[in-house]
N, C-alpha and C. Protein backbone atom coordinates (compact mmCIF):
# COMPACT_ATOMS: atom_id res chain seq x y z
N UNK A 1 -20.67 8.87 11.63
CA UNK A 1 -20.16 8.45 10.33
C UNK A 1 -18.67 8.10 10.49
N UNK A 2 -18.22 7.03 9.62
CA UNK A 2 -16.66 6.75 10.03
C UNK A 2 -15.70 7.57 9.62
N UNK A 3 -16.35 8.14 8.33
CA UNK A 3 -14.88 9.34 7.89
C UNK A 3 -15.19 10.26 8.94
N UNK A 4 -15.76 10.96 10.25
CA UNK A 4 -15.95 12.18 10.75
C UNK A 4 -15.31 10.95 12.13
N UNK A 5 -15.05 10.03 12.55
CA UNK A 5 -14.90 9.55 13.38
C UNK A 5 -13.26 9.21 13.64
N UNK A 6 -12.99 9.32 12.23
CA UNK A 6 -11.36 9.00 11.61
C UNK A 6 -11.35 10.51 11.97
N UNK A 7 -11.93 11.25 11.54
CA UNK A 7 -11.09 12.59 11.05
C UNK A 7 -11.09 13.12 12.79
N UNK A 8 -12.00 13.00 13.88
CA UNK A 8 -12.01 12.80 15.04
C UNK A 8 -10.61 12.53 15.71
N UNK A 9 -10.46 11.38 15.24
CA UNK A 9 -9.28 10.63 15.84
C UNK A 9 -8.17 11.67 15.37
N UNK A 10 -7.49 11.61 14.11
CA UNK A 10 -6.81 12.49 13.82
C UNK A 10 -6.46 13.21 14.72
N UNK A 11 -7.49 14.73 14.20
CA UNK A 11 -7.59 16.16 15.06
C UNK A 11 -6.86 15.64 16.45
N UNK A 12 -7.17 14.63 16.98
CA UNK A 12 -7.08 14.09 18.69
C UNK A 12 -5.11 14.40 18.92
N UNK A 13 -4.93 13.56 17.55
CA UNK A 13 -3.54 13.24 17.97
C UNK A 13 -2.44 14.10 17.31
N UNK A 14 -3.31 15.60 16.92
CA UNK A 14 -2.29 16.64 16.41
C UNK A 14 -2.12 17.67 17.64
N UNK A 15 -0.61 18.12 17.73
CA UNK A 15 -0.36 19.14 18.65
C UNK A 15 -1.17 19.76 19.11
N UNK A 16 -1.71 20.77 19.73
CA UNK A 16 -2.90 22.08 19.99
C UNK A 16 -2.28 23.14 19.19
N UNK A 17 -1.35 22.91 19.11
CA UNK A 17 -0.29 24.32 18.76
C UNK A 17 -0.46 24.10 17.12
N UNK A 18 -0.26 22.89 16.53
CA UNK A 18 -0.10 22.96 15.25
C UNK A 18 -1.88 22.85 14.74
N UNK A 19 -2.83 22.99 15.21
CA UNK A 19 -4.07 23.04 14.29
C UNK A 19 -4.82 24.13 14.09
N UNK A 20 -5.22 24.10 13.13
CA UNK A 20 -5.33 25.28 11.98
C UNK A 20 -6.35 26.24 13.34
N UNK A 21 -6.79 27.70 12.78
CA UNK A 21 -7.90 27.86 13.11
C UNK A 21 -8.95 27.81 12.98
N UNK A 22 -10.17 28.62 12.92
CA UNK A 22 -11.80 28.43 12.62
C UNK A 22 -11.78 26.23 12.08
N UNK A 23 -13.00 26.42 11.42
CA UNK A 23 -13.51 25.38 11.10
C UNK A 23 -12.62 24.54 10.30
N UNK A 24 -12.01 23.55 11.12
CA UNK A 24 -11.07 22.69 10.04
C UNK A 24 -11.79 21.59 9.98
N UNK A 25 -12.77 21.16 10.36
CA UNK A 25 -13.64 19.87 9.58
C UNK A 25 -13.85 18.55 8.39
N UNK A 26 -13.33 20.06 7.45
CA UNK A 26 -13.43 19.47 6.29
C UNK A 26 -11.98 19.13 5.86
N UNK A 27 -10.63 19.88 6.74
CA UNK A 27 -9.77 19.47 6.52
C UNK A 27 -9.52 18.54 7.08
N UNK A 28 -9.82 17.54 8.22
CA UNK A 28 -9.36 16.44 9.01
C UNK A 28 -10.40 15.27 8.30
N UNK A 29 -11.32 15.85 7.56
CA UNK A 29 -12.40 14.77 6.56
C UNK A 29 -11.24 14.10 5.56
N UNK A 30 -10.29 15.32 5.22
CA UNK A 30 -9.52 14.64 4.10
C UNK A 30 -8.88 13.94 4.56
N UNK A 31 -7.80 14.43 5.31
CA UNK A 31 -7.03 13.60 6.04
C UNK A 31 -7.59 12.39 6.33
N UNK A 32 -8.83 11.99 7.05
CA UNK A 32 -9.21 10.48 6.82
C UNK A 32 -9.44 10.07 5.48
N UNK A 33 -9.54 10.85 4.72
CA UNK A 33 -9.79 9.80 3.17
C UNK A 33 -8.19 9.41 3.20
N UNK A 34 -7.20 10.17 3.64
CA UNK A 34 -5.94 10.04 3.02
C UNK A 34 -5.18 8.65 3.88
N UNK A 35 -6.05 8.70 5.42
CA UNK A 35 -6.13 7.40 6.12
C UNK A 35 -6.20 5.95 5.36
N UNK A 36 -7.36 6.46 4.99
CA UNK A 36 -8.08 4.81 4.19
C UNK A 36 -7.24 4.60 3.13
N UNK A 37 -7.11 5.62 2.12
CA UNK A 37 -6.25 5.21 1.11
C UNK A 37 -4.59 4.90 0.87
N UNK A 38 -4.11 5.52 2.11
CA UNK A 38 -2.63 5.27 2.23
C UNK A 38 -2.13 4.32 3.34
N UNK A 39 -3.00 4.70 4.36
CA UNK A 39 -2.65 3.88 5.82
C UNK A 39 -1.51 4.62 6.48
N UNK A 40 -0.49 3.70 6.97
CA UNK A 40 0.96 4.46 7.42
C UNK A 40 1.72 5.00 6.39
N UNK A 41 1.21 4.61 5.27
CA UNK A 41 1.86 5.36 4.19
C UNK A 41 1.88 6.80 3.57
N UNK A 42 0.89 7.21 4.44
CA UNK A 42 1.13 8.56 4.28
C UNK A 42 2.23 9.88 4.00
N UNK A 43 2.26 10.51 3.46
CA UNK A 43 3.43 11.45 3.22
C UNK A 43 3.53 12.86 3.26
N UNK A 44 4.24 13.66 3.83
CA UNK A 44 4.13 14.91 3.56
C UNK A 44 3.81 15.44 2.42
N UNK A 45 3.83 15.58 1.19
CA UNK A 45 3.14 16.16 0.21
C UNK A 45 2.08 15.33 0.34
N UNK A 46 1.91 14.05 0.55
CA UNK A 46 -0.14 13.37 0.35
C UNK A 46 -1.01 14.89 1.28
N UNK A 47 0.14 15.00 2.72
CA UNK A 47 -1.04 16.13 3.93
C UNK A 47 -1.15 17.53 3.17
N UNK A 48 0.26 17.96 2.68
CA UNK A 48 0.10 18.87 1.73
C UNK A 48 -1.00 19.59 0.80
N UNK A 49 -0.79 18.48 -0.17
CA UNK A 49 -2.03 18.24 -1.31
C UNK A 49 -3.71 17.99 -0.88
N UNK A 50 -3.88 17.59 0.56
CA UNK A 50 -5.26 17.80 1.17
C UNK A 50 -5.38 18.91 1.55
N UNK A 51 -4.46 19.83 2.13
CA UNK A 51 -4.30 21.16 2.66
C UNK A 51 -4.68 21.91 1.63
N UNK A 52 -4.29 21.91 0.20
CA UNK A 52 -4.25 22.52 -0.58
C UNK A 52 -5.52 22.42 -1.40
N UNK A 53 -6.07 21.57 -1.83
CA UNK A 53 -7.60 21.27 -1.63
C UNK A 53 -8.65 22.05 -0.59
N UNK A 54 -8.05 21.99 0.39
CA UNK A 54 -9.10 22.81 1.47
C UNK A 54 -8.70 24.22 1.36
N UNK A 55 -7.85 24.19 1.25
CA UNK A 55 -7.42 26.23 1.45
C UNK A 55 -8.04 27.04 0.08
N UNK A 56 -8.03 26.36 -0.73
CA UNK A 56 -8.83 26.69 -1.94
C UNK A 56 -9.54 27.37 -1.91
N UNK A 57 -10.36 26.74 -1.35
CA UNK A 57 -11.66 27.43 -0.76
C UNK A 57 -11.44 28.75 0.15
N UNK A 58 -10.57 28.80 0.61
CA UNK A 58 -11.03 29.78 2.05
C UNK A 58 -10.09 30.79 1.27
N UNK A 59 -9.01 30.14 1.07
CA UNK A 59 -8.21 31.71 0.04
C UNK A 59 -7.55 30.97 -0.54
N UNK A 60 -7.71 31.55 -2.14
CA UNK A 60 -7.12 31.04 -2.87
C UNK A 60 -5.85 31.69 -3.41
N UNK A 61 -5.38 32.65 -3.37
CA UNK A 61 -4.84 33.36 -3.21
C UNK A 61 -3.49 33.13 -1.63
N UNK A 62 -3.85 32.33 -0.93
CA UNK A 62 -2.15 31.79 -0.20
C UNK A 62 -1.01 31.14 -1.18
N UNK A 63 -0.17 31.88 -0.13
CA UNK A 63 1.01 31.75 -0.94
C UNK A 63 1.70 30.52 -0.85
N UNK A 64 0.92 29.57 0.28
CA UNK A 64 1.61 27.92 0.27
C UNK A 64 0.96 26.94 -0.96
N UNK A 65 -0.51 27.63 -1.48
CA UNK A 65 -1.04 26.71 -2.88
C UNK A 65 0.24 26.85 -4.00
N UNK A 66 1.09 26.13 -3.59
CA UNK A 66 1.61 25.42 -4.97
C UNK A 66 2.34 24.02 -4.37
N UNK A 67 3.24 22.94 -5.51
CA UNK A 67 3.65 21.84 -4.81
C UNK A 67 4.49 21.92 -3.81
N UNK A 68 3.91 20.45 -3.36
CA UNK A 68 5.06 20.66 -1.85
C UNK A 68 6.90 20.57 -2.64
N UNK A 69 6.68 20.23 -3.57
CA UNK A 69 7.93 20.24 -3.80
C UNK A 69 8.75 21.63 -4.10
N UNK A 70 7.93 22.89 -4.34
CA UNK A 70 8.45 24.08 -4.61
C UNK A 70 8.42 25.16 -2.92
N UNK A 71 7.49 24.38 -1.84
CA UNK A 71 7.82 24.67 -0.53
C UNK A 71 9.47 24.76 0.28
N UNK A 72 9.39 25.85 0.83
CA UNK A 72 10.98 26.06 1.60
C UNK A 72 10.60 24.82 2.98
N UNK A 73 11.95 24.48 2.99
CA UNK A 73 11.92 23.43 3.96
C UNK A 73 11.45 23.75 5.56
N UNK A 74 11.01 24.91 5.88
CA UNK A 74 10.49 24.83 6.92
C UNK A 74 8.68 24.92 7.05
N UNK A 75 8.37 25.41 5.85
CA UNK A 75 7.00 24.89 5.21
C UNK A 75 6.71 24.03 5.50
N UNK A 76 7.72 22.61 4.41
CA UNK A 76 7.41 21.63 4.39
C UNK A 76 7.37 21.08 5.84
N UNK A 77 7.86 21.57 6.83
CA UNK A 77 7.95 20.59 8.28
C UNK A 77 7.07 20.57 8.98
N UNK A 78 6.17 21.78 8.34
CA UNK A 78 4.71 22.32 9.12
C UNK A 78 3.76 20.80 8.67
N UNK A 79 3.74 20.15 7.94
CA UNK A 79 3.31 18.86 7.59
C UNK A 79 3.46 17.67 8.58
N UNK A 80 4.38 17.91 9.05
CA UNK A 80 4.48 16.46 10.23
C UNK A 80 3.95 16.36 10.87
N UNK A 81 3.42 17.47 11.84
CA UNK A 81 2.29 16.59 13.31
C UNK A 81 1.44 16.58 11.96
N UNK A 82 0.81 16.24 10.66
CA UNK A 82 -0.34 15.74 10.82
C UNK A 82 0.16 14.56 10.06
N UNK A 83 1.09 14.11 9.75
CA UNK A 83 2.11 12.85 9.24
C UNK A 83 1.62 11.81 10.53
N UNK A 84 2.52 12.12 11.15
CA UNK A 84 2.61 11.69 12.41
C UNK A 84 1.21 11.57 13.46
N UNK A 85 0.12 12.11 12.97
CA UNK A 85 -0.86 11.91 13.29
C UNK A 85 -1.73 10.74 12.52
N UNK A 86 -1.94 10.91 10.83
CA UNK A 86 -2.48 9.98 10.85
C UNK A 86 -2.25 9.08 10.59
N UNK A 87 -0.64 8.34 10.43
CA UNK A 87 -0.05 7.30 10.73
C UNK A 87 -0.10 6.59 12.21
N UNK A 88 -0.58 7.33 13.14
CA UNK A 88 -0.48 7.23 14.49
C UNK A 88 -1.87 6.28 14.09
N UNK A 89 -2.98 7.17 13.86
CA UNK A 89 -4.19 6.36 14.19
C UNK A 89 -4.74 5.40 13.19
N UNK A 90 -3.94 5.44 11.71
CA UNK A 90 -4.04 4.41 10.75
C UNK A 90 -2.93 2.57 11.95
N UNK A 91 -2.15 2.91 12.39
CA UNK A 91 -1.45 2.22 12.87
C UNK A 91 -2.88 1.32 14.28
N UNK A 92 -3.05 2.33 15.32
CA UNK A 92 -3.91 2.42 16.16
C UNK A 92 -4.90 1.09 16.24
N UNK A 93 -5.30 1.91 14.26
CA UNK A 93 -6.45 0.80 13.48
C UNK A 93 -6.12 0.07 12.83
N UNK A 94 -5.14 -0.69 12.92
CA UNK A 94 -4.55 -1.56 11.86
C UNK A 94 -5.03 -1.02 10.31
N UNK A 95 -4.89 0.03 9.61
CA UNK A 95 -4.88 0.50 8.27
C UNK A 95 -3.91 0.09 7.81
N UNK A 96 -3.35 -0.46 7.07
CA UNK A 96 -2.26 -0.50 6.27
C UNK A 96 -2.14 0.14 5.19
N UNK A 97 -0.90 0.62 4.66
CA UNK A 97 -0.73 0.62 3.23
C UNK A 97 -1.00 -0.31 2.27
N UNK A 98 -1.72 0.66 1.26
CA UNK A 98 -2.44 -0.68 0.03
C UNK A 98 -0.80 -1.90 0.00
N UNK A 99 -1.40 -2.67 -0.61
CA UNK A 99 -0.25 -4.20 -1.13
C UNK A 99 0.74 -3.30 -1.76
N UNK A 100 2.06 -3.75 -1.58
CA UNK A 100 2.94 -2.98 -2.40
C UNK A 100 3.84 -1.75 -2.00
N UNK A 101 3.39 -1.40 -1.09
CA UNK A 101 4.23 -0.10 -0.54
C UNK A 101 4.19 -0.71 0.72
N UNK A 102 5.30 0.59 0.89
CA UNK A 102 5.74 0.38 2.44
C UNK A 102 5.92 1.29 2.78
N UNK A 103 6.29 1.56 4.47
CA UNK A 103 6.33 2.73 5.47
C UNK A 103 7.30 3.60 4.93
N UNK A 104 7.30 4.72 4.51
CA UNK A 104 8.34 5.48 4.25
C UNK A 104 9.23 6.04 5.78
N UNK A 105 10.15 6.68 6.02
CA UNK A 105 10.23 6.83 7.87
C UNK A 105 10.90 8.54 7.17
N UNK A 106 11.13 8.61 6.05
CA UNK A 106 11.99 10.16 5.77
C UNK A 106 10.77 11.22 6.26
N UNK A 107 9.72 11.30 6.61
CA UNK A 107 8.83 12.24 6.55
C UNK A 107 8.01 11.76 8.06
């Protein structure tokens, strides 16, 4: 399937060090939706807000479920290898950002 093939790719091009433990599946599923719909445009709160969606589930009760904008800045940095990941393989695949936006480079 292509979203498990995206989310494949992904996982590929994040640190070893920075990925989650047990079953993150369904978290690198998002991350490719967040592929298709943003492209390189991706952003630290977009990886955020998928994170936060998935952790839901497993505990809802962590203390990172709230916005990325109320995150301490070294929180927020925990976001980049997967920035930087799926901009890597939206790029890879020629994904673009929908018409209208552009590459942000602050994140």
């Amino acid at each position: 399937m292509y979203i498990d093939e995206l989310a494949t790719a992904i996982r590929a091009a994040v640190p070893p060090e920075a990925l989650p433990e047990g079953d993150a599946s369904g978290l690198f599923r998002l991350y490719a939706v967040l592929l298709l719909a943003k492209g390189q445009d991706v952003e630290r709160a977009d990886v955020h807000n998928a994170w936060v969606t998935w952790m839901a589930d497993r505990d809802s009760g962590h203390e990172a479920l709230v916005p990325f904008s109320e995150l301490d800045p070294a929180t927020q940095e925990e976001d980049s290898p997967y920035v930087v990941a799926i901009r890597r393989v939206a790029e890879a695949r020629a994904v673009r950002a929908p018409e209208g936006r552009q590459h942000r480079s602050d994140d």
